[in-house]
ModelCIF file with pLDDT and N, C-alpha, C, O atoms, coordinates in Angstrom:
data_MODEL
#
_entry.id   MODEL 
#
_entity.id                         1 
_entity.type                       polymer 
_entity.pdbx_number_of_molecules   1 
#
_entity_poly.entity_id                      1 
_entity_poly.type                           'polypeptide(L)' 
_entity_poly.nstd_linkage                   no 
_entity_poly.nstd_monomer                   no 
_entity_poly.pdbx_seq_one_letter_code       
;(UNK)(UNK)(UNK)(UNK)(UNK)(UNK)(UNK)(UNK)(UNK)(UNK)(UNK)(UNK)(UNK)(UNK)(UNK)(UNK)
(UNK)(UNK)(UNK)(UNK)(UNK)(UNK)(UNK)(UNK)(UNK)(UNK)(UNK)(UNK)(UNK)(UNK)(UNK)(UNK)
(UNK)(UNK)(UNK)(UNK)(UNK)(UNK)(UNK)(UNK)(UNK)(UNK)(UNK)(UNK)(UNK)(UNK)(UNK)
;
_entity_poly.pdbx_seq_one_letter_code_can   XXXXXXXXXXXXXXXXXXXXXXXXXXXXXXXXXXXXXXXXXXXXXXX 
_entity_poly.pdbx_strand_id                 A 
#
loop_
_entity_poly_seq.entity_id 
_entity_poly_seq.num 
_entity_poly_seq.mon_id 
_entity_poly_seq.hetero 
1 1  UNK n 
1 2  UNK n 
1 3  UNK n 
1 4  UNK n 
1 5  UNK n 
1 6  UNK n 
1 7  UNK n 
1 8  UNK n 
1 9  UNK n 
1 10 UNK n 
1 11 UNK n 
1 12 UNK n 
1 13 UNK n 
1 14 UNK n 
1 15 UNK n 
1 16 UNK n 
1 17 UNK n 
1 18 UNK n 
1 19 UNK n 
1 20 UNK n 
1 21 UNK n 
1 22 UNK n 
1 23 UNK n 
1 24 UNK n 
1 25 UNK n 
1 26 UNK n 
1 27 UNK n 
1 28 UNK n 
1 29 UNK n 
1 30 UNK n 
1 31 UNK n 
1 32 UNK n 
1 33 UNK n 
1 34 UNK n 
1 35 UNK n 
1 36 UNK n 
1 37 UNK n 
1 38 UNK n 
1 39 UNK n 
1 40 UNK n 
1 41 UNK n 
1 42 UNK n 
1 43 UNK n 
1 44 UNK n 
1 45 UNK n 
1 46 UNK n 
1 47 UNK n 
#
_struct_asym.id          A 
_struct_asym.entity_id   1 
#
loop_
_ma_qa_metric.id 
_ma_qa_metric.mode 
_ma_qa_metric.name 
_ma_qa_metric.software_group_id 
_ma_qa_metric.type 
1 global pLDDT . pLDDT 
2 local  pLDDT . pLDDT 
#
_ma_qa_metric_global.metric_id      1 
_ma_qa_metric_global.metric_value   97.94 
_ma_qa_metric_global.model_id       1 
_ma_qa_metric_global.ordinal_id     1 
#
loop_
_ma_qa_metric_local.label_asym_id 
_ma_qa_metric_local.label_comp_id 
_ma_qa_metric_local.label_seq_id 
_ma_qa_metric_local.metric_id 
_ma_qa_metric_local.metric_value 
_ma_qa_metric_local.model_id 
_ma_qa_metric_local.ordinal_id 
A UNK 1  2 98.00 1 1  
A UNK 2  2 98.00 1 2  
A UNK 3  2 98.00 1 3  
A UNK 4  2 98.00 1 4  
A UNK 5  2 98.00 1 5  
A UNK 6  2 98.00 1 6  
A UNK 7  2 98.00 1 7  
A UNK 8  2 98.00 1 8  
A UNK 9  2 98.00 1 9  
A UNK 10 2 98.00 1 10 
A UNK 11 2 98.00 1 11 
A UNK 12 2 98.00 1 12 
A UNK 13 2 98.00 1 13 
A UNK 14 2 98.00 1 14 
A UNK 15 2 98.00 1 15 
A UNK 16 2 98.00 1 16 
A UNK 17 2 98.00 1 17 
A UNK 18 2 98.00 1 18 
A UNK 19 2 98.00 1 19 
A UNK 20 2 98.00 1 20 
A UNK 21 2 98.00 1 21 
A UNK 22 2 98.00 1 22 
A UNK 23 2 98.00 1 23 
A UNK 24 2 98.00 1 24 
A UNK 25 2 98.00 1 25 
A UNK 26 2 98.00 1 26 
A UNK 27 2 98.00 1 27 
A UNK 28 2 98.00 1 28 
A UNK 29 2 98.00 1 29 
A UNK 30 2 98.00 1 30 
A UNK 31 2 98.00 1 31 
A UNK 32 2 98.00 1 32 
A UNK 33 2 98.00 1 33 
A UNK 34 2 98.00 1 34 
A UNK 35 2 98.00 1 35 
A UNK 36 2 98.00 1 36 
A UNK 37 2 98.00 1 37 
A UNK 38 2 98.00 1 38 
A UNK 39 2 98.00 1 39 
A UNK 40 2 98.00 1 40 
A UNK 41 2 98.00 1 41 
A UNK 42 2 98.00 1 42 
A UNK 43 2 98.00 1 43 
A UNK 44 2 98.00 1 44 
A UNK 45 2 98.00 1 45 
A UNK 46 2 97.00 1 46 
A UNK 47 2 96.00 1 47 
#
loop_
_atom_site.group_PDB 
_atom_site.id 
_atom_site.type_symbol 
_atom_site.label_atom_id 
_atom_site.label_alt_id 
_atom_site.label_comp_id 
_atom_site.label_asym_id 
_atom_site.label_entity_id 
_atom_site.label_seq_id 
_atom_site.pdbx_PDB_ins_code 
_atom_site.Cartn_x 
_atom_site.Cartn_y 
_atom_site.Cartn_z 
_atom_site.occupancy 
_atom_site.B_iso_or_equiv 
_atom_site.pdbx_formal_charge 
_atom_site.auth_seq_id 
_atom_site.auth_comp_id 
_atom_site.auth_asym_id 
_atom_site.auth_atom_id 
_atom_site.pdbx_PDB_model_num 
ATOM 1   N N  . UNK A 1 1  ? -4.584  -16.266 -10.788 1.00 98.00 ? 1  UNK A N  1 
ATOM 2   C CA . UNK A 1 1  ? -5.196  -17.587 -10.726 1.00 98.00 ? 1  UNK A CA 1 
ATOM 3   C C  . UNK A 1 1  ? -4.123  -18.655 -10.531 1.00 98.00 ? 1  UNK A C  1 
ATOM 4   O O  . UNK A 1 1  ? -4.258  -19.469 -9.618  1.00 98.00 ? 1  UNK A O  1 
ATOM 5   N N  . UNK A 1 2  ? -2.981  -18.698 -11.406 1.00 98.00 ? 2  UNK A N  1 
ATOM 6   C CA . UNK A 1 2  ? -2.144  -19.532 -11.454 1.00 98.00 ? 2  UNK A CA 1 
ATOM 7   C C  . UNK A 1 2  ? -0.346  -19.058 -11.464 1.00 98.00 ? 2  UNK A C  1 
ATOM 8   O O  . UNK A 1 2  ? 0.013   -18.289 -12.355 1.00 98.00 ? 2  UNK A O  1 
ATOM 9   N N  . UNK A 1 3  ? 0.438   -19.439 -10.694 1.00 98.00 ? 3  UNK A N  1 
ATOM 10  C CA . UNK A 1 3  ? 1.730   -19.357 -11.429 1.00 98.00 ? 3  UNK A CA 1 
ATOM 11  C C  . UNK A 1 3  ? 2.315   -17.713 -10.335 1.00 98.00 ? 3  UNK A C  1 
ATOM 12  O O  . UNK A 1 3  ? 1.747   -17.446 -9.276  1.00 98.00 ? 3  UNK A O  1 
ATOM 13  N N  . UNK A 1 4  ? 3.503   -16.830 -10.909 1.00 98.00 ? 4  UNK A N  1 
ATOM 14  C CA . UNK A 1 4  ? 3.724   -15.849 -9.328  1.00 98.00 ? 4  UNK A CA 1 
ATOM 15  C C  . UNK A 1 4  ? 4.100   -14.397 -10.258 1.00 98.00 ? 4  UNK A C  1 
ATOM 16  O O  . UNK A 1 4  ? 5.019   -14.489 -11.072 1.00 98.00 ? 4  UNK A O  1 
ATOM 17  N N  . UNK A 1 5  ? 3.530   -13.368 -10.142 1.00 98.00 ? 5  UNK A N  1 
ATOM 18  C CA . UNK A 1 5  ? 3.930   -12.517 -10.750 1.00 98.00 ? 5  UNK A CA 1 
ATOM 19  C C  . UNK A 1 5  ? 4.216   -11.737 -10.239 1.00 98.00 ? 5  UNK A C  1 
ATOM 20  O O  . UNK A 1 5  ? 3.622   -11.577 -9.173  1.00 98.00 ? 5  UNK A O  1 
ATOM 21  N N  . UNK A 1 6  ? 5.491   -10.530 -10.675 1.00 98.00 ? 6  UNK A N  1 
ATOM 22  C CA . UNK A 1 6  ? 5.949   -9.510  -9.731  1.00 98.00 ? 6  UNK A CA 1 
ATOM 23  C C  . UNK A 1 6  ? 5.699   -8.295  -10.326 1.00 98.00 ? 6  UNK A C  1 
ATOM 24  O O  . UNK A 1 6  ? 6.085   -7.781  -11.376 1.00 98.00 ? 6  UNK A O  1 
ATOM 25  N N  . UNK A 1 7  ? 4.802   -7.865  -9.226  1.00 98.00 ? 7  UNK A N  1 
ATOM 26  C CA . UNK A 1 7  ? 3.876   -6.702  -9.610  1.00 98.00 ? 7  UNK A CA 1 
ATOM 27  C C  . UNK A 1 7  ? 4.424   -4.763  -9.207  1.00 98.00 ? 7  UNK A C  1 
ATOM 28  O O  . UNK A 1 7  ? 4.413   -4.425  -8.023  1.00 98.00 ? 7  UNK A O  1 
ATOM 29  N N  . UNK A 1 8  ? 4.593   -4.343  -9.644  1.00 98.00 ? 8  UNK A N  1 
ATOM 30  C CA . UNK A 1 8  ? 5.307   -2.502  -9.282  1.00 98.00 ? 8  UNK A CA 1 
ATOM 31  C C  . UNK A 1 8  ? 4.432   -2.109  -9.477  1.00 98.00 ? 8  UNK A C  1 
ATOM 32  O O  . UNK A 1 8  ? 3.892   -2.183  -10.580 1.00 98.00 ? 8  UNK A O  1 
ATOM 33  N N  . UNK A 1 9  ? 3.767   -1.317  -8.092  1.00 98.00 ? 9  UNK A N  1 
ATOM 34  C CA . UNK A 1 9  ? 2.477   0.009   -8.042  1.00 98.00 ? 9  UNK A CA 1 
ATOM 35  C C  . UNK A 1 9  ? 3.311   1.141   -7.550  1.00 98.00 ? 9  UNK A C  1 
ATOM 36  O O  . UNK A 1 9  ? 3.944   1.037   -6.500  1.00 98.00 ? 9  UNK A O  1 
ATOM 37  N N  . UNK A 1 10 ? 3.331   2.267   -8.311  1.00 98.00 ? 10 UNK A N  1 
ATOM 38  C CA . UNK A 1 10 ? 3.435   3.162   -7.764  1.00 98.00 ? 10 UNK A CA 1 
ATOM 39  C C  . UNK A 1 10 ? 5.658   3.206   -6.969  1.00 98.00 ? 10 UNK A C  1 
ATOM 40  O O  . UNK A 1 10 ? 5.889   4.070   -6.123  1.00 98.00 ? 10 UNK A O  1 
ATOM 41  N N  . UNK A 1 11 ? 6.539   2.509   -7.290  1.00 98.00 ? 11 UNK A N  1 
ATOM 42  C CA . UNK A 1 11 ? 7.323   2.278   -6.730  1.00 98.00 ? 11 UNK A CA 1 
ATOM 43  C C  . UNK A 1 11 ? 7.388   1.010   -5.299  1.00 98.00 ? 11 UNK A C  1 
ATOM 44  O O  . UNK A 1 11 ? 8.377   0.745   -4.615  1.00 98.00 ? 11 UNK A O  1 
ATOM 45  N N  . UNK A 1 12 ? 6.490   0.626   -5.229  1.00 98.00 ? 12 UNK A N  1 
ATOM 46  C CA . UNK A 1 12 ? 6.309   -0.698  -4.260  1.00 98.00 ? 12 UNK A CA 1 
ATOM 47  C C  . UNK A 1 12 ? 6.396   -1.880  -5.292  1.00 98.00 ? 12 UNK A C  1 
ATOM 48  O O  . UNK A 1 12 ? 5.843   -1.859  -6.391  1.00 98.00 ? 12 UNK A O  1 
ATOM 49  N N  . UNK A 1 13 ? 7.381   -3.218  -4.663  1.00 98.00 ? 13 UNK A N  1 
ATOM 50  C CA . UNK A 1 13 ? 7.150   -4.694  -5.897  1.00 98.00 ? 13 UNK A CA 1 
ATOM 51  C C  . UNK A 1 13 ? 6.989   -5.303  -4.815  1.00 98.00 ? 13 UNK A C  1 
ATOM 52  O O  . UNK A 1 13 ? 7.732   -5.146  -3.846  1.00 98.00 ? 13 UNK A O  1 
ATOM 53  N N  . UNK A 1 14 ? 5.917   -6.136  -4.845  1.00 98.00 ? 14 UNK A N  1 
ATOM 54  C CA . UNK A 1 14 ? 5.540   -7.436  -4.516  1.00 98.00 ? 14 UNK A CA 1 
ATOM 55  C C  . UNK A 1 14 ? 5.498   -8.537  -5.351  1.00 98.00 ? 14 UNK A C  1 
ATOM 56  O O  . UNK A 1 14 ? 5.384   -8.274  -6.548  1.00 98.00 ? 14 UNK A O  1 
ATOM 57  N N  . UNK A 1 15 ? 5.568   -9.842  -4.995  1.00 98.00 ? 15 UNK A N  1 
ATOM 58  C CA . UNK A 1 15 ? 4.925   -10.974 -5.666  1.00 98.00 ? 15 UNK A CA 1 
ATOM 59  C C  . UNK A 1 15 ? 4.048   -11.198 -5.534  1.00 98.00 ? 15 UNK A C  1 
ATOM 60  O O  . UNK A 1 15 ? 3.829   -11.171 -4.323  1.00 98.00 ? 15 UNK A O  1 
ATOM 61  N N  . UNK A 1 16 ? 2.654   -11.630 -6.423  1.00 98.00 ? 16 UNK A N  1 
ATOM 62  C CA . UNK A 1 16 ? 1.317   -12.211 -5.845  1.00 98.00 ? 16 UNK A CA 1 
ATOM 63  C C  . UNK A 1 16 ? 1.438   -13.890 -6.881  1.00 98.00 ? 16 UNK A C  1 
ATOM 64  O O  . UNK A 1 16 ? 2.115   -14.187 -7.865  1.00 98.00 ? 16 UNK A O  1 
ATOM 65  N N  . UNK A 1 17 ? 0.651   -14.494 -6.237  1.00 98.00 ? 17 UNK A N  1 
ATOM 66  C CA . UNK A 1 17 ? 0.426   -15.697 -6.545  1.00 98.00 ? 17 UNK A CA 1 
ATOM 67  C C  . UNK A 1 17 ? -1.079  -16.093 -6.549  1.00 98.00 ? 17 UNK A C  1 
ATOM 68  O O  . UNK A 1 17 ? -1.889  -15.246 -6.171  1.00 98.00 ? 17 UNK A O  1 
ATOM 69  N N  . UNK A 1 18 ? -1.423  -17.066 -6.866  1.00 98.00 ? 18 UNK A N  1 
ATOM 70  C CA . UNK A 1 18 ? -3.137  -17.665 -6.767  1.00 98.00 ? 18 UNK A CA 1 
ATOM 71  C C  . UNK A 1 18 ? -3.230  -17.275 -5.505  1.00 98.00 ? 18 UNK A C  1 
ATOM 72  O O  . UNK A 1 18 ? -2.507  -17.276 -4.509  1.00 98.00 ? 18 UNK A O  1 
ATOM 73  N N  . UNK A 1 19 ? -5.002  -16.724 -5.983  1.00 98.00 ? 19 UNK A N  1 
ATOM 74  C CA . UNK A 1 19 ? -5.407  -16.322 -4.918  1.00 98.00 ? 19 UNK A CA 1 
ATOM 75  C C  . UNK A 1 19 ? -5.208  -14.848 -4.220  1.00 98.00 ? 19 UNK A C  1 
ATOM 76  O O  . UNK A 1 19 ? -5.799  -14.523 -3.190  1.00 98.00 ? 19 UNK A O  1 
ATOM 77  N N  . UNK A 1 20 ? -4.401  -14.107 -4.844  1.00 98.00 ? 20 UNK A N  1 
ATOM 78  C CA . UNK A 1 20 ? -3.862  -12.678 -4.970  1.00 98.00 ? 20 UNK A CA 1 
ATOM 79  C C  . UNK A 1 20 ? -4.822  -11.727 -5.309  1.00 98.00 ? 20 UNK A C  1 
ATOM 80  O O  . UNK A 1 20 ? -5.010  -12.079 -6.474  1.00 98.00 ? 20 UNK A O  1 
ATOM 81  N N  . UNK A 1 21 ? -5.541  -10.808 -5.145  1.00 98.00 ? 21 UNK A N  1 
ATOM 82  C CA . UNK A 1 21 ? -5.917  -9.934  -5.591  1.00 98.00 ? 21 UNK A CA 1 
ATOM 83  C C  . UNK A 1 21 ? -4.827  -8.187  -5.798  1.00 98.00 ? 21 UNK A C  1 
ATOM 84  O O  . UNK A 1 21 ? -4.247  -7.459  -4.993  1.00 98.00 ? 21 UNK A O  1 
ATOM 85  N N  . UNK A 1 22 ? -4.984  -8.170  -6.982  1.00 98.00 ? 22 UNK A N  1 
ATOM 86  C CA . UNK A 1 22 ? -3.893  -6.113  -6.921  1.00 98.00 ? 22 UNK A CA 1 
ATOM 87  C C  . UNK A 1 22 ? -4.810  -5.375  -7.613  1.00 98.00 ? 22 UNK A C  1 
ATOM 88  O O  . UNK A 1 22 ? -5.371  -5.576  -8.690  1.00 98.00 ? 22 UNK A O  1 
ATOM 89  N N  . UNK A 1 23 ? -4.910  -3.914  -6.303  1.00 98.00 ? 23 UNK A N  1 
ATOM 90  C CA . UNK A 1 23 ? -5.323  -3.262  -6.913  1.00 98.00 ? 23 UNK A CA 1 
ATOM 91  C C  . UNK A 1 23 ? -4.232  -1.696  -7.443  1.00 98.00 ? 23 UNK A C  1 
ATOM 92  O O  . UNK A 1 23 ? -3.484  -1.061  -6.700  1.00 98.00 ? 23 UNK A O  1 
ATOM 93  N N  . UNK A 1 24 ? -4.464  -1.478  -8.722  1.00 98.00 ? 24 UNK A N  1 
ATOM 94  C CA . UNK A 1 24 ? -3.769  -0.784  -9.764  1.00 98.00 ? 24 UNK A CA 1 
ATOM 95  C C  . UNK A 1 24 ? -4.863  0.874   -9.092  1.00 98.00 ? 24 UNK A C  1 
ATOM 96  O O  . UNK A 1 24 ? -6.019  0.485   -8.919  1.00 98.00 ? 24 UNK A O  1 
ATOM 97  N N  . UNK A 1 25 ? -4.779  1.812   -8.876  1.00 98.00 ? 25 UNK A N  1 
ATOM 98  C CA . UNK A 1 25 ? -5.158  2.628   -8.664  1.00 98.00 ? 25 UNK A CA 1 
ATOM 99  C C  . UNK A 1 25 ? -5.676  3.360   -10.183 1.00 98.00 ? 25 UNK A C  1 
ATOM 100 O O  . UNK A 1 25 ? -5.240  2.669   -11.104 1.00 98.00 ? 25 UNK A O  1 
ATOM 101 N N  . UNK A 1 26 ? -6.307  4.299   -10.587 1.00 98.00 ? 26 UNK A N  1 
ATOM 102 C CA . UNK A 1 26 ? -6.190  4.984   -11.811 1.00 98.00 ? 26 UNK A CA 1 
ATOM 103 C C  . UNK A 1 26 ? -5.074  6.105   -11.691 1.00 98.00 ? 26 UNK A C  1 
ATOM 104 O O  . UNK A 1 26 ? -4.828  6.750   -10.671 1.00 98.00 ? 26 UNK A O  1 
ATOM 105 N N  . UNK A 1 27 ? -4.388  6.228   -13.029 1.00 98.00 ? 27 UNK A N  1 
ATOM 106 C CA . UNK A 1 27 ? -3.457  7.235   -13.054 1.00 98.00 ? 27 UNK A CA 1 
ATOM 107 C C  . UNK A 1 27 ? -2.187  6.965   -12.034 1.00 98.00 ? 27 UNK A C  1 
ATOM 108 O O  . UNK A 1 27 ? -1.657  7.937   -11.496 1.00 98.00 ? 27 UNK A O  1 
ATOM 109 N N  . UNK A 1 28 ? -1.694  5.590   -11.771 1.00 98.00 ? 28 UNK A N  1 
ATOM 110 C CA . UNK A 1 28 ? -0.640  5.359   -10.973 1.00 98.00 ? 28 UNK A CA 1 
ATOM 111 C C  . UNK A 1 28 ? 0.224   4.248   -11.670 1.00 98.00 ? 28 UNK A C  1 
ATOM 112 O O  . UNK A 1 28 ? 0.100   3.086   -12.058 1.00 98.00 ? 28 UNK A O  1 
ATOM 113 N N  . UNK A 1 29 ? 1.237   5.316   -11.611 1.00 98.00 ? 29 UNK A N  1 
ATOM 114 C CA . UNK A 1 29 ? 2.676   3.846   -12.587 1.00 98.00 ? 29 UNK A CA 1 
ATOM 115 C C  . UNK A 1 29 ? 2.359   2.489   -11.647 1.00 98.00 ? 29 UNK A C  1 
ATOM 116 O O  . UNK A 1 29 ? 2.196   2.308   -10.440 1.00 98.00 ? 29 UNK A O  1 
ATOM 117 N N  . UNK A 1 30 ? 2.360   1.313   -13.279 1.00 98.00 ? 30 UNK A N  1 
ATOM 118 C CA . UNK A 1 30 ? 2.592   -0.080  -12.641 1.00 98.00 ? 30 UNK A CA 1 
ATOM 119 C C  . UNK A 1 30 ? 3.226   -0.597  -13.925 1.00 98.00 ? 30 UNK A C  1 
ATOM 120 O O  . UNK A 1 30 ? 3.199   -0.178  -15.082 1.00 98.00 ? 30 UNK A O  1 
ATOM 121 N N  . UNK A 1 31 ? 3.898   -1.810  -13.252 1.00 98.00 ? 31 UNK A N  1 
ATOM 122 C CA . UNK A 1 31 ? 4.196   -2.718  -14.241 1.00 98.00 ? 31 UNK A CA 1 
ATOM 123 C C  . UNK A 1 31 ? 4.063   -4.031  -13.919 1.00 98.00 ? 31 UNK A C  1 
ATOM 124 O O  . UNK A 1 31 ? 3.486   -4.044  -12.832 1.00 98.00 ? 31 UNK A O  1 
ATOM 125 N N  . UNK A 1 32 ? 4.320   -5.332  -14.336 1.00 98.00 ? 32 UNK A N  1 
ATOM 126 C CA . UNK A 1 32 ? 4.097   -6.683  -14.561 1.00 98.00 ? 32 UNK A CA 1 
ATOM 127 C C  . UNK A 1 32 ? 5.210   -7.648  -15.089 1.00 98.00 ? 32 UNK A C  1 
ATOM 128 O O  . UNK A 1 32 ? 5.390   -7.791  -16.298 1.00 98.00 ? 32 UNK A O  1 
ATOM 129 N N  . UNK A 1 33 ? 5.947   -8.304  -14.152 1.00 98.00 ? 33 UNK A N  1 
ATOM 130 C CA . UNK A 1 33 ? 6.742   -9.286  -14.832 1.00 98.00 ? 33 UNK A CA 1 
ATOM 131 C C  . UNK A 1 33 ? 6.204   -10.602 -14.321 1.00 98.00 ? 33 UNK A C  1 
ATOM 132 O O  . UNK A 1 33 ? 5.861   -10.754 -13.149 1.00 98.00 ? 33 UNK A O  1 
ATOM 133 N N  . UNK A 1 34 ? 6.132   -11.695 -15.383 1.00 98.00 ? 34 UNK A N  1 
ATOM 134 C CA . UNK A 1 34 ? 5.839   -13.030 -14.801 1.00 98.00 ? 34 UNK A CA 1 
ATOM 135 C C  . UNK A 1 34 ? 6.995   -14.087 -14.285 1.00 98.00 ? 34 UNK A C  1 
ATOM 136 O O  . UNK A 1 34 ? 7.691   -14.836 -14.972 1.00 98.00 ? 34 UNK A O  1 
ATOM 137 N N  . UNK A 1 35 ? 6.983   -13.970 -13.344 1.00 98.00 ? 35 UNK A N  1 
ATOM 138 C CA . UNK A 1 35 ? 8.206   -15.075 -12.617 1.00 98.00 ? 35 UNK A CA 1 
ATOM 139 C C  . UNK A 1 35 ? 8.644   -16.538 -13.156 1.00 98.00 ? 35 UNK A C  1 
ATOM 140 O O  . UNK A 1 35 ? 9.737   -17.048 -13.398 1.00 98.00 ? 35 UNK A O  1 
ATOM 141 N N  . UNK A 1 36 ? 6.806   -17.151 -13.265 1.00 98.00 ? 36 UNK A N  1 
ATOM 142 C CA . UNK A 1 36 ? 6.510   -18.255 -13.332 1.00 98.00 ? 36 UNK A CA 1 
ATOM 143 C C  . UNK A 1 36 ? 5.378   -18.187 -14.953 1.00 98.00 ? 36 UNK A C  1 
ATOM 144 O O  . UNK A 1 36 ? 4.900   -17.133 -15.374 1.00 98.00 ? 36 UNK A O  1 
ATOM 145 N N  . UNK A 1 37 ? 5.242   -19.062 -15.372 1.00 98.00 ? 37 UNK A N  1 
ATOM 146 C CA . UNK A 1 37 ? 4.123   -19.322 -16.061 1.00 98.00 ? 37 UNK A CA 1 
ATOM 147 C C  . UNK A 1 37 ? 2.776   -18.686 -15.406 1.00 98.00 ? 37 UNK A C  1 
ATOM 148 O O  . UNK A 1 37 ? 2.867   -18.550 -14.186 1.00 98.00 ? 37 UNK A O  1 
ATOM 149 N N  . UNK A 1 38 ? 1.749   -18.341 -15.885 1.00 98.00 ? 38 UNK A N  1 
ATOM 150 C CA . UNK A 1 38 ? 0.691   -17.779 -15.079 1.00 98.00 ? 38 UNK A CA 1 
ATOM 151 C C  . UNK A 1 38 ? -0.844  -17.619 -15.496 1.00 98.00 ? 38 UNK A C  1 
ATOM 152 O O  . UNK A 1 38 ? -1.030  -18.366 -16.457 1.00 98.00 ? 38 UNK A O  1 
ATOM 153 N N  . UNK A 1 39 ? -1.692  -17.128 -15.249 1.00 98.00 ? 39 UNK A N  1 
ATOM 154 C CA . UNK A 1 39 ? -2.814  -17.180 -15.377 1.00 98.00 ? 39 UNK A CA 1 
ATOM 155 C C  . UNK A 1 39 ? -3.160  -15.869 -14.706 1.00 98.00 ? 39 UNK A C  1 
ATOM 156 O O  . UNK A 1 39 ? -2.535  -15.824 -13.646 1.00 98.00 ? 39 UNK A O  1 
ATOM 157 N N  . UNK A 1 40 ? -4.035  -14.576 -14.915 1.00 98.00 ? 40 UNK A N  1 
ATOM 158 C CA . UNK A 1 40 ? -4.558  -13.789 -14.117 1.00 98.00 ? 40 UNK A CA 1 
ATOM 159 C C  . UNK A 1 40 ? -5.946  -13.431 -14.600 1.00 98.00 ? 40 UNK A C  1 
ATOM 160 O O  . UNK A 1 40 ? -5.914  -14.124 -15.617 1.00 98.00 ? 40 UNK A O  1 
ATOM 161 N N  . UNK A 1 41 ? -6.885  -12.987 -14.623 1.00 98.00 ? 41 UNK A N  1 
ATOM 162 C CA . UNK A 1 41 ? -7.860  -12.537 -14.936 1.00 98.00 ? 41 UNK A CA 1 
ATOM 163 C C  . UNK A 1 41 ? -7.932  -11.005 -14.492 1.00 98.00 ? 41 UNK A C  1 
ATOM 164 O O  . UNK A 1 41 ? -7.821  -10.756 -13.292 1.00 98.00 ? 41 UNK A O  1 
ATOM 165 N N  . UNK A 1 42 ? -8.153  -9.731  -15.618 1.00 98.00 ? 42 UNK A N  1 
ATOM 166 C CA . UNK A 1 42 ? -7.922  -8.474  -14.860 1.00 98.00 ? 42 UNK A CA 1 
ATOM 167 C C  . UNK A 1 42 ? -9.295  -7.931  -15.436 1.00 98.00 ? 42 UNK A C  1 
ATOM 168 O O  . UNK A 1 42 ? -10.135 -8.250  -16.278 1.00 98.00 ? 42 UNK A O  1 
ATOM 169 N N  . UNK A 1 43 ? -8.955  -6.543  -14.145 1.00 98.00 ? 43 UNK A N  1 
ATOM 170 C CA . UNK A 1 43 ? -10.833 -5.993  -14.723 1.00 98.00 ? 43 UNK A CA 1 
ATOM 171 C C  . UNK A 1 43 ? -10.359 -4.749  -14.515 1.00 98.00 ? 43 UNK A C  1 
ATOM 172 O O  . UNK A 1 43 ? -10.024 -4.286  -13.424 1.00 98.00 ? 43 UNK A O  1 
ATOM 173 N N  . UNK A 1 44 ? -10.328 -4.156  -15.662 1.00 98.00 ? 44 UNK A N  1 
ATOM 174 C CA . UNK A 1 44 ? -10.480 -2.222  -15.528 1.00 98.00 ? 44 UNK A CA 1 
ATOM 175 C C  . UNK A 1 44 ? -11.879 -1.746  -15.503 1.00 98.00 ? 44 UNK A C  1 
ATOM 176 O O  . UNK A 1 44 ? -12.657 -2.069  -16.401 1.00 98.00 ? 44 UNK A O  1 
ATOM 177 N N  . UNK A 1 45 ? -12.194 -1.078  -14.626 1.00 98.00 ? 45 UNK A N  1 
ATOM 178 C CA . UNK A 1 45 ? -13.411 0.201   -15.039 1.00 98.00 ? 45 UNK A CA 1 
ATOM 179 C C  . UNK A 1 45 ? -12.806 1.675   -14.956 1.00 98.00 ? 45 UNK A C  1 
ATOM 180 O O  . UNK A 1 45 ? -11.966 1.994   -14.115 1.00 98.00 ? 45 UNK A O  1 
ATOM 181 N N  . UNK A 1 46 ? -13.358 2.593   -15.980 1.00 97.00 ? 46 UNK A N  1 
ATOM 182 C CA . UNK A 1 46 ? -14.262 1.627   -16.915 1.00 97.00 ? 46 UNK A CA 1 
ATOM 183 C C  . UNK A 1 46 ? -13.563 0.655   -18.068 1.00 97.00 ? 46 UNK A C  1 
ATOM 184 O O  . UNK A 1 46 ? -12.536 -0.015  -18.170 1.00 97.00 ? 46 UNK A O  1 
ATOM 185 N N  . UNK A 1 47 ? -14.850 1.009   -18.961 1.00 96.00 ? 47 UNK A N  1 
ATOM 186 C CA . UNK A 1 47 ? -14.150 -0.183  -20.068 1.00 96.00 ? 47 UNK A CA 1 
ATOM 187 C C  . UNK A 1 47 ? -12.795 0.614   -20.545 1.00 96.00 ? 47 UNK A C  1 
ATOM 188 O O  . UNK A 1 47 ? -12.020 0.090   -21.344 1.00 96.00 ? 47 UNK A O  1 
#
């Protein structure tokens, strides 16, 4: 939503920013660093 985070799927890093959608596969290494201050909203299924 807000702010730039640098995202690792699987051995790939990108940055996403507002407006970004990532999708996390099931059962695939990721991680999350925030660059900037931020905002994301995330949705696993299932719960």
């Amino acid at each position: 939503v807000d702010g730039q985070l640098e995202i690792t799927i699987a051995g790939e890093t990108r940055v996403a920013g507002p407006g970004c959608a990532v999708v996390v596969p099931p059962d695939t290494a990721h991680s999350v660093k925030a660059l900037t201050d931020a905002r994301a909203i995330v949705v696993d299924y299932p719960r």
